[in-house]
N, C-alpha and C. Protein backbone atom coordinates (compact mmCIF):
# COMPACT_ATOMS: atom_id res chain seq x y z
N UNK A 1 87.63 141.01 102.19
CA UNK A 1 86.53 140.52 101.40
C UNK A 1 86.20 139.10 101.87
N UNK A 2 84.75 138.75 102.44
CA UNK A 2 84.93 137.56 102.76
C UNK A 2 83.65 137.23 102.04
N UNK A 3 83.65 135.60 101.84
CA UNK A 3 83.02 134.88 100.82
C UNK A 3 81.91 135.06 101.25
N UNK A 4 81.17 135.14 102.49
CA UNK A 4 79.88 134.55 103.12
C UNK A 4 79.75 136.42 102.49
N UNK A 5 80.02 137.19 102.09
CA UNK A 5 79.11 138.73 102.05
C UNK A 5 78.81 138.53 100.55
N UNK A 6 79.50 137.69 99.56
CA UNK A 6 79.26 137.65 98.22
C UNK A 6 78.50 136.36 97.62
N UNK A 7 77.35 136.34 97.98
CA UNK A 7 76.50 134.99 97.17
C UNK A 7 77.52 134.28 96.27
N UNK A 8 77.23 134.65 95.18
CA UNK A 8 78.36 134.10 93.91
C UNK A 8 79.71 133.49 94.11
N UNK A 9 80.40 134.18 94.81
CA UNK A 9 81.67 133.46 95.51
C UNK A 9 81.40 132.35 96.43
N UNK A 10 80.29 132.52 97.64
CA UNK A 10 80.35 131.36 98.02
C UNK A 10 79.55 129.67 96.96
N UNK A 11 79.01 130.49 96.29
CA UNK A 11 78.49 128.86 95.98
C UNK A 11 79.15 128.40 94.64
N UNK A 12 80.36 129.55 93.85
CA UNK A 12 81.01 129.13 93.65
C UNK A 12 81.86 128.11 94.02
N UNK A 13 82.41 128.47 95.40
CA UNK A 13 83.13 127.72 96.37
C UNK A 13 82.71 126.58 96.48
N UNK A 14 81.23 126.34 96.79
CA UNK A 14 80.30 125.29 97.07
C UNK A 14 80.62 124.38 95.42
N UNK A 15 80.31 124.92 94.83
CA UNK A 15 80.28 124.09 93.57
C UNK A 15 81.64 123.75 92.89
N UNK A 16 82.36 124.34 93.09
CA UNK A 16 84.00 123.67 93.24
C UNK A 16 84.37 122.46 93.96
N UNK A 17 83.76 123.02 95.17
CA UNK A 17 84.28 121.93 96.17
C UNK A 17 83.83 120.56 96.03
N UNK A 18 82.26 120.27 95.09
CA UNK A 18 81.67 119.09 94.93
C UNK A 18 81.91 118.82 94.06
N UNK A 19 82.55 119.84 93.09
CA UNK A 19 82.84 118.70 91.87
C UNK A 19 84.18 117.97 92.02
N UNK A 20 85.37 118.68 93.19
CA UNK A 20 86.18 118.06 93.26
C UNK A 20 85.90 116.84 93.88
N UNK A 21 84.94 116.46 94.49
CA UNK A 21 84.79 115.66 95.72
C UNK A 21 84.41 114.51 94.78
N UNK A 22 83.41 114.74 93.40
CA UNK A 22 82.91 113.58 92.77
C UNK A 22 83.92 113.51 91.97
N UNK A 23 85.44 114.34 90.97
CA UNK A 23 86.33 113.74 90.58
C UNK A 23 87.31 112.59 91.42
N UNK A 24 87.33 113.04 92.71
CA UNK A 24 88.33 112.44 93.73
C UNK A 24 87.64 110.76 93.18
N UNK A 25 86.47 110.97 94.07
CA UNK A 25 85.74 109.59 94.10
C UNK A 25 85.51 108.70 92.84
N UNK A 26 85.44 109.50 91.35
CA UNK A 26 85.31 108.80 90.55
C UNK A 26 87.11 107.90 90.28
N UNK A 27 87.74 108.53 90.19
CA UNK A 27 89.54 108.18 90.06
C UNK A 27 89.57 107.14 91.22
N UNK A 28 89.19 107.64 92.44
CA UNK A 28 89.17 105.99 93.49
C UNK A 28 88.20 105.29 92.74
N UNK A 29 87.24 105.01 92.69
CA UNK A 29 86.97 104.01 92.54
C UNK A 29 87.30 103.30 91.07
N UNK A 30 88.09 103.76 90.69
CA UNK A 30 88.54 103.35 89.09
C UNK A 30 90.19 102.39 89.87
N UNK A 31 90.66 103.07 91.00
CA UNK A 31 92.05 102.59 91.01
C UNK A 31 91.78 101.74 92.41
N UNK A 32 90.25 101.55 93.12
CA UNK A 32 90.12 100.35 93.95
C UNK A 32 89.77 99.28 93.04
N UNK A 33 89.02 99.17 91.88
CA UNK A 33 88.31 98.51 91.44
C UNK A 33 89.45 97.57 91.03
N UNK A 34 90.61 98.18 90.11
CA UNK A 34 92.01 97.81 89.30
C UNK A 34 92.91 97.32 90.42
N UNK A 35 92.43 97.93 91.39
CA UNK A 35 93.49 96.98 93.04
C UNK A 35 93.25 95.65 92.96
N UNK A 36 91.73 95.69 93.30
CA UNK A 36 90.93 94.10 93.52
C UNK A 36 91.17 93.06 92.12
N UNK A 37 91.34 93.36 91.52
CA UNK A 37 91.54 92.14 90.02
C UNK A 37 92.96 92.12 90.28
N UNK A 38 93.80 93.08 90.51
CA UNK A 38 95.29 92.88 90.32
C UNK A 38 95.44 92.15 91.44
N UNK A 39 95.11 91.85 92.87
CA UNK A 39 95.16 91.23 93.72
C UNK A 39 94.58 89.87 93.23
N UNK A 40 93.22 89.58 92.68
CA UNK A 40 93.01 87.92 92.39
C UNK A 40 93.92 87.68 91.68
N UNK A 41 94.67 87.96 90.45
CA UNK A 41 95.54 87.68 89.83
C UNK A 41 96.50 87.71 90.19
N UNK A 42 97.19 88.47 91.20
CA UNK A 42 98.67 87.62 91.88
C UNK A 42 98.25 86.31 92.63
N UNK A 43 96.95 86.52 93.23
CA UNK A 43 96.81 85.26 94.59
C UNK A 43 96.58 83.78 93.57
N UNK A 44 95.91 84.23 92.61
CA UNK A 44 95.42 82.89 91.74
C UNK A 44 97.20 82.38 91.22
N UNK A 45 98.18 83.70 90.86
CA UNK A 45 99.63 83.20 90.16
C UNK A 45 100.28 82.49 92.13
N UNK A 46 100.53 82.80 92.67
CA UNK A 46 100.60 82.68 93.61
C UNK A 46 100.33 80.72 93.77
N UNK A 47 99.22 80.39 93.57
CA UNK A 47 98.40 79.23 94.02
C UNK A 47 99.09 78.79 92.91
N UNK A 48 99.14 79.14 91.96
CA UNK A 48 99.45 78.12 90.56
C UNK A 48 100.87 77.70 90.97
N UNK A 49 102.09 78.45 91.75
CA UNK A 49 103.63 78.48 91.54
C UNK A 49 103.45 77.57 92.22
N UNK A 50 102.51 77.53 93.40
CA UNK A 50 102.65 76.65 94.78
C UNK A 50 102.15 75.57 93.90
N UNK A 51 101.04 74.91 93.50
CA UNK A 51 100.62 73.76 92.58
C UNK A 51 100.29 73.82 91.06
N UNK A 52 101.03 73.75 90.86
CA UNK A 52 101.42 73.83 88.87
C UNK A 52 100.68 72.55 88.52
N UNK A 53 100.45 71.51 88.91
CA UNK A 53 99.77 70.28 88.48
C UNK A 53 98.31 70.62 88.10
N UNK A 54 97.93 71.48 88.89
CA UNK A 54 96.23 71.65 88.93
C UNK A 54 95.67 72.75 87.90
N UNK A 55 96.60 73.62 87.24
CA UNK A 55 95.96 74.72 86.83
C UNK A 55 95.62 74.30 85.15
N UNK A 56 94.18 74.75 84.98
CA UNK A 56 93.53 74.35 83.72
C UNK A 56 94.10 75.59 82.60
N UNK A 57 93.27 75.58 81.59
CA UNK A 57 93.47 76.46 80.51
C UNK A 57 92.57 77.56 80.57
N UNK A 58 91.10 77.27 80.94
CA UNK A 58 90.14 77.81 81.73
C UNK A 58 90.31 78.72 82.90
N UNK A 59 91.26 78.18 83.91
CA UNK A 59 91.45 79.24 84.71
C UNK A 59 92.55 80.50 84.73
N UNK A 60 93.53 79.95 83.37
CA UNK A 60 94.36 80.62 82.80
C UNK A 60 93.36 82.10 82.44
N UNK A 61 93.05 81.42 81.85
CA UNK A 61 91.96 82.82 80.84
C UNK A 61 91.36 83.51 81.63
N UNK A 62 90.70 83.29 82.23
CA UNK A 62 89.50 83.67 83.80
C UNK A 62 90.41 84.97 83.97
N UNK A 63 91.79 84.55 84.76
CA UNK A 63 92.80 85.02 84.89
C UNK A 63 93.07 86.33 84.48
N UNK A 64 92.89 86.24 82.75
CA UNK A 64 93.77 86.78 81.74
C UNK A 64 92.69 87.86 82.14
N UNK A 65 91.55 87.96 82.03
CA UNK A 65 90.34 88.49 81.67
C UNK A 65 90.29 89.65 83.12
N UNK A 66 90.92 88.77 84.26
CA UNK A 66 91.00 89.94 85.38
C UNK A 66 91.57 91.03 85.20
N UNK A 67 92.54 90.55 85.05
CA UNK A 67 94.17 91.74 84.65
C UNK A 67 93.81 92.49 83.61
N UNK A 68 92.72 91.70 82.71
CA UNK A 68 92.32 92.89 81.17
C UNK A 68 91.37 94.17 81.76
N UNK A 69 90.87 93.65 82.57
CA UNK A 69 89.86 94.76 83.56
C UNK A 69 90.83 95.24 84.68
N UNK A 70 91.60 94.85 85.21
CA UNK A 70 92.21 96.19 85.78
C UNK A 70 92.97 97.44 84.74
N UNK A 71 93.51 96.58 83.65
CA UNK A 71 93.88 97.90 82.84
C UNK A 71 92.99 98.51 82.22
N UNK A 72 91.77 97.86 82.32
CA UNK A 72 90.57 99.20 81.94
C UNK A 72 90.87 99.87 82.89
N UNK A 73 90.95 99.84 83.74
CA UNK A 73 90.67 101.03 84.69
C UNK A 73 91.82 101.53 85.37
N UNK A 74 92.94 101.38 85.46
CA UNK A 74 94.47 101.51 85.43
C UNK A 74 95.40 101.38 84.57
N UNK A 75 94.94 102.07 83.61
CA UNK A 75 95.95 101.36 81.75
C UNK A 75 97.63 101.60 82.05
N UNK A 76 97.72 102.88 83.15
CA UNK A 76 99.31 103.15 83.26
C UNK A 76 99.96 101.96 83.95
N UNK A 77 99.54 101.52 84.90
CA UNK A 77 100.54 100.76 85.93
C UNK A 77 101.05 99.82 85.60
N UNK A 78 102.45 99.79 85.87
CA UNK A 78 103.45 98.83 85.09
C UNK A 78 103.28 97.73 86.14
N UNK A 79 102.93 97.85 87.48
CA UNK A 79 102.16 96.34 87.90
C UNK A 79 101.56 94.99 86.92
N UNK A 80 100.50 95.84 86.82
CA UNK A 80 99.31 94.87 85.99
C UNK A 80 99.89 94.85 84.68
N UNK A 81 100.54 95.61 84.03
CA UNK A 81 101.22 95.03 82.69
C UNK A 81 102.43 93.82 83.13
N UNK A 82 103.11 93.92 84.04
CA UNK A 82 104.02 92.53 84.73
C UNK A 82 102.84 91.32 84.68
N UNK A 83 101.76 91.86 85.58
CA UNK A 83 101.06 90.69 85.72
C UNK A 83 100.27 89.94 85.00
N UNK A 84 100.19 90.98 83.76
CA UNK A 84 99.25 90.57 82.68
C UNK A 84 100.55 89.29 81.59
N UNK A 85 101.86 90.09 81.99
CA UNK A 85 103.37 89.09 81.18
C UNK A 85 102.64 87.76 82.41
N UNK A 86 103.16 87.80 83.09
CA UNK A 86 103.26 86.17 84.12
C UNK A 86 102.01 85.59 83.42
N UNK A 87 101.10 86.43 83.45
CA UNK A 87 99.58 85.30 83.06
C UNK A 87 99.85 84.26 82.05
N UNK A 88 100.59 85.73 80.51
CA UNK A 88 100.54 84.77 79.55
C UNK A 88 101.48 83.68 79.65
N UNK A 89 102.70 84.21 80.71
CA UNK A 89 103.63 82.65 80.64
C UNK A 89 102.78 81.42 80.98
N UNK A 90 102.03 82.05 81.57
CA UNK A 90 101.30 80.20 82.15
C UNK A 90 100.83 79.21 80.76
C-alpha cells in the first residue's frame, strides 16, 4: 500500500508533517529566546563579581526582569531559577 495511490493518506502525511514542523519551531523559539536573557544575566553577574563597586540598584532589577522572562518561556530549568537566586543576592 503506498501513500502516493491514497489521496487522504498522503496529505494526511503532509499535514502531520507541518504541524510537527510549526510545534518544533514554536518550543525553539521559546527555549532560544530563554537562552538569550539567561546569557545577559550571567554576563551582567559575571561583570558585577569582576567590579562590585559599580553596580546600581537599577541594574540589579533590569537584571531581575531578564531572568523573569526567561522563565516565561523556560519555567522548568533549574539554570535560570540558580540565576534568578544570584540576582537576588546582589
Amino acid at each position: 500500500m503506498k501513500v502516493a495511490n491514497h489521496p487522504f493518506l498522503a496529505h494526511a502525511l503532509r499535514l502531520s508533517i507541518g504541524l510537527t514542523a510549526l510545534v518544533t519551531l514554536y518550543f525553539a523559539f521559546h527555549f532560544l529566546t530563554a537562552s538569550i536573557y539567561a546569557l545577559a544575566t550571567e554576563r551582567n553577574i559575571d561583570y558585577w563579581t569582576k567590579h562590585s563597586d559599580g553596580v546600581t540598584l537599577e541594574q540589579v532589577n533590569e537584571t531581575k526582569l531578564m531572568i523573569l522572562k526567561a522563565l516565561q518561556h523556560h519555567s522548568d530549568h533549574p539554570h535560570y531559577h540558580n540565576l534568578l537566586g544570584k540576582v537576588y543576592e546582589w
